[in-house]
C-alpha atoms as a PDB file:
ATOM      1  CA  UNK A   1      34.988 -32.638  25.697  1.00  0.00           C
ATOM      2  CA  UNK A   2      35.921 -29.159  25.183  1.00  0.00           C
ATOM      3  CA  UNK A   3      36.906 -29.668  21.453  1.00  0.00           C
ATOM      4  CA  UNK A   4      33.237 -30.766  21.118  1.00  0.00           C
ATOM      5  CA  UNK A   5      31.785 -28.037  22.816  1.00  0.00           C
ATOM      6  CA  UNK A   6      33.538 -25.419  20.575  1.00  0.00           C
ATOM      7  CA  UNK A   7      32.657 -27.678  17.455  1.00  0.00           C
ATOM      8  CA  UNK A   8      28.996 -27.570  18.550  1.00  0.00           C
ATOM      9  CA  UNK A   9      29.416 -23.135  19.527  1.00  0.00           C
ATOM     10  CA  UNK A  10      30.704 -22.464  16.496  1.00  0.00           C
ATOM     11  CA  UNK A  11      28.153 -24.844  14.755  1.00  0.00           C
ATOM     12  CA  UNK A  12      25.943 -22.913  16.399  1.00  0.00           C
ATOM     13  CA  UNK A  13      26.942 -19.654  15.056  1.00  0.00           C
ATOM     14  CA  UNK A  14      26.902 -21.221  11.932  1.00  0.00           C
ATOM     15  CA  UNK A  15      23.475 -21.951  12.212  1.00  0.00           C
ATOM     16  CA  UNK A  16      22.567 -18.323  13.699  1.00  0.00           C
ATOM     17  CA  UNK A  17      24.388 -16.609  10.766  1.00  0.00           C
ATOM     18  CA  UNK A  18      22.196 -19.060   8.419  1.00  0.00           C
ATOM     19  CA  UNK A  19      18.969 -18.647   9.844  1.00  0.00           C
ATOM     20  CA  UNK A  20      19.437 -15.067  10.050  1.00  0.00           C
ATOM     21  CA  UNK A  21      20.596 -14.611   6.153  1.00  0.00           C
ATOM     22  CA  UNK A  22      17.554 -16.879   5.641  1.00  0.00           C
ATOM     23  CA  UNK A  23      15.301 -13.964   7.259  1.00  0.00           C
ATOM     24  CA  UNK A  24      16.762 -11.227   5.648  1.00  0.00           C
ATOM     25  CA  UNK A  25      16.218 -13.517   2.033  1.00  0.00           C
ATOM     26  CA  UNK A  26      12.649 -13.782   2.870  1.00  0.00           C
ATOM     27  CA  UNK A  27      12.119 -10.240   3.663  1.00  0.00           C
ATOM     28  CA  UNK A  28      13.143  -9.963   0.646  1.00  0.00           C
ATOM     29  CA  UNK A  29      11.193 -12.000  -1.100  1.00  0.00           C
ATOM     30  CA  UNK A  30       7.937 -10.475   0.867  1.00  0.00           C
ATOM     31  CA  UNK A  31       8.889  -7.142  -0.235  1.00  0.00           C
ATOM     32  CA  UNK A  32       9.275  -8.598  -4.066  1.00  0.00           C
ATOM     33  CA  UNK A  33       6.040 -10.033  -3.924  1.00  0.00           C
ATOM     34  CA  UNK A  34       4.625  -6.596  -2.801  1.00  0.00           C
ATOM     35  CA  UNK A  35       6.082  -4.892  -5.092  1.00  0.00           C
ATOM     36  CA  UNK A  36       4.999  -7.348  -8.193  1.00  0.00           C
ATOM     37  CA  UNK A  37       1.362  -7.171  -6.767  1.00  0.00           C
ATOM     38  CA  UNK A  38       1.170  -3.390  -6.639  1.00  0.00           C
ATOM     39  CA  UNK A  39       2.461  -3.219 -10.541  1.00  0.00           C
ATOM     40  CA  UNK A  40      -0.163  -5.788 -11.347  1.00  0.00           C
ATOM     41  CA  UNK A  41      -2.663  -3.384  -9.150  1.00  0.00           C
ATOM     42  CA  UNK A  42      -1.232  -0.386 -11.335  1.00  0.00           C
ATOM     43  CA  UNK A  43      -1.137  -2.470 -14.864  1.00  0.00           C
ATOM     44  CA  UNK A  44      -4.614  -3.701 -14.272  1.00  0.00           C
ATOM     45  CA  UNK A  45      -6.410   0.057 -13.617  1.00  0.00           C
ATOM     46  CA  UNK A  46      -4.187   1.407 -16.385  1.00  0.00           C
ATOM     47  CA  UNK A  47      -5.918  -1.660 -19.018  1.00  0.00           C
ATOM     48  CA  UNK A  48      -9.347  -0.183 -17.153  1.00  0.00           C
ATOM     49  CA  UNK A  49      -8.764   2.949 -18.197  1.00  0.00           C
ATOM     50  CA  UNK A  50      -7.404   2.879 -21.220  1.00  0.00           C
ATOM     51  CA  UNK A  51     -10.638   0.686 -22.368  1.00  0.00           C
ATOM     52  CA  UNK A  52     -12.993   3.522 -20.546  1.00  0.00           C
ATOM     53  CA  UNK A  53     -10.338   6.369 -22.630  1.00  0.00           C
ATOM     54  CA  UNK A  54     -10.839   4.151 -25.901  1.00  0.00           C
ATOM     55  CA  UNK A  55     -14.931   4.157 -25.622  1.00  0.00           C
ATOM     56  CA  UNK A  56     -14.689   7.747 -24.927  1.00  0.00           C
ATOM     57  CA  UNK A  57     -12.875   8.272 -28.219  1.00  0.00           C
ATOM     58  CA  UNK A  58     -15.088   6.270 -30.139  1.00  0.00           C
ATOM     59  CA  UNK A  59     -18.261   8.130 -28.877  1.00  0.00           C
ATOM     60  CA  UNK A  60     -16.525  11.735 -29.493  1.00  0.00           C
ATOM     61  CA  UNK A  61     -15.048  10.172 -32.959  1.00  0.00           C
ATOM     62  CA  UNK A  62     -19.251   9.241 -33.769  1.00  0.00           C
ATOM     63  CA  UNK A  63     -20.493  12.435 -32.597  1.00  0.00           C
ATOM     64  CA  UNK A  64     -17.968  13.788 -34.415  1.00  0.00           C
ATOM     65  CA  UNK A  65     -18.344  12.227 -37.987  1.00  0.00           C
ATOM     66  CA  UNK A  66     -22.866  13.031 -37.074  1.00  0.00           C
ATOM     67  CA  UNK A  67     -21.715  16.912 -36.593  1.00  0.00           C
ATOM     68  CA  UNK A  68     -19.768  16.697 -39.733  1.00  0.00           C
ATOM     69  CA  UNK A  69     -23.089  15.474 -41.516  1.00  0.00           C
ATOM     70  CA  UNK A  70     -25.485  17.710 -39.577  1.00  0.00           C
ATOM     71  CA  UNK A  71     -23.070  20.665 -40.652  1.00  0.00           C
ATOM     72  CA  UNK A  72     -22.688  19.750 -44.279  1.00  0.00           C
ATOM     73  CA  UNK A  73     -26.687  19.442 -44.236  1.00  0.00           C
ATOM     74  CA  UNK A  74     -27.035  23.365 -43.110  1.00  0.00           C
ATOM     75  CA  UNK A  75     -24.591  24.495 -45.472  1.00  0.00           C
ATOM     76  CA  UNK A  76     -26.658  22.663 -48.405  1.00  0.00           C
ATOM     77  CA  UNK A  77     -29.542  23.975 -47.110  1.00  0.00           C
ATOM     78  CA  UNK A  78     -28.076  27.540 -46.592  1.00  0.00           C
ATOM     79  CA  UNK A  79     -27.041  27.016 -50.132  1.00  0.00           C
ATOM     80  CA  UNK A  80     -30.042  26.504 -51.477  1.00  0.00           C
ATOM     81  CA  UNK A  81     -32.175  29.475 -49.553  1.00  0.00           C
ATOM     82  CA  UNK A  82     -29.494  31.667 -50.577  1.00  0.00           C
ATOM     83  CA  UNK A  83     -29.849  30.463 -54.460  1.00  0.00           C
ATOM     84  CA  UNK A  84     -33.438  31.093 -54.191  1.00  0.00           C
ATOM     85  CA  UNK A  85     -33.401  34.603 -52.612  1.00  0.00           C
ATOM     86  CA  UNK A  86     -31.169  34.992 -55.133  1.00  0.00           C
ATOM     87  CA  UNK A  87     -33.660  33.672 -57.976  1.00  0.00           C
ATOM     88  CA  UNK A  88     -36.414  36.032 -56.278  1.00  0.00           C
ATOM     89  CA  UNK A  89     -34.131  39.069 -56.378  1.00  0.00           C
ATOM     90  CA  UNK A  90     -33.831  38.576 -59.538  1.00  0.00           C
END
């Protein structure tokens, strides 16, 4: 009788020491899970903003390339008022 009871205590502690590794494991695991859902939280408004960045750049880039034309259409125009006060002077 006593040689049972010890086998069953010291299944018992067995058991404790399992159950509690089993806790800590799944703790873990919770805190994995957190972690791998705040990276997809961070991945996914780093995508968002990189698409909002990359429309930015192709507006600016547009405006950009208009300017250009806008500017090279005053300088051919400046050209040519200058060539005729020139003519007049003349």
């Amino acid at each position: 009788y006593d040689r049972v009871l010890l086998m069953l205590l010291q299944g018992f502690e067995d058991l404790k020491e399992k159950e509690d590794e089993l806790l800590l494991l799944r703790k873990r695991l919770e805190h994995v899970i957190e972690e791998s859902a705040e990276k997809d939280r961070v991945q996914a408004n780093d995508s968002k903003l990189i698409m909002q960045l990359s429309k930015k750049l192709e507006t600016l880039l547009m405006d950009n390339e208009d300017l250009r034309d806008q500017n090279d259409r005053l300088n051919t125009r400046l050209i040519a008022a200058e060539c005729e006060k020139m003519n007049m002077m003349s």
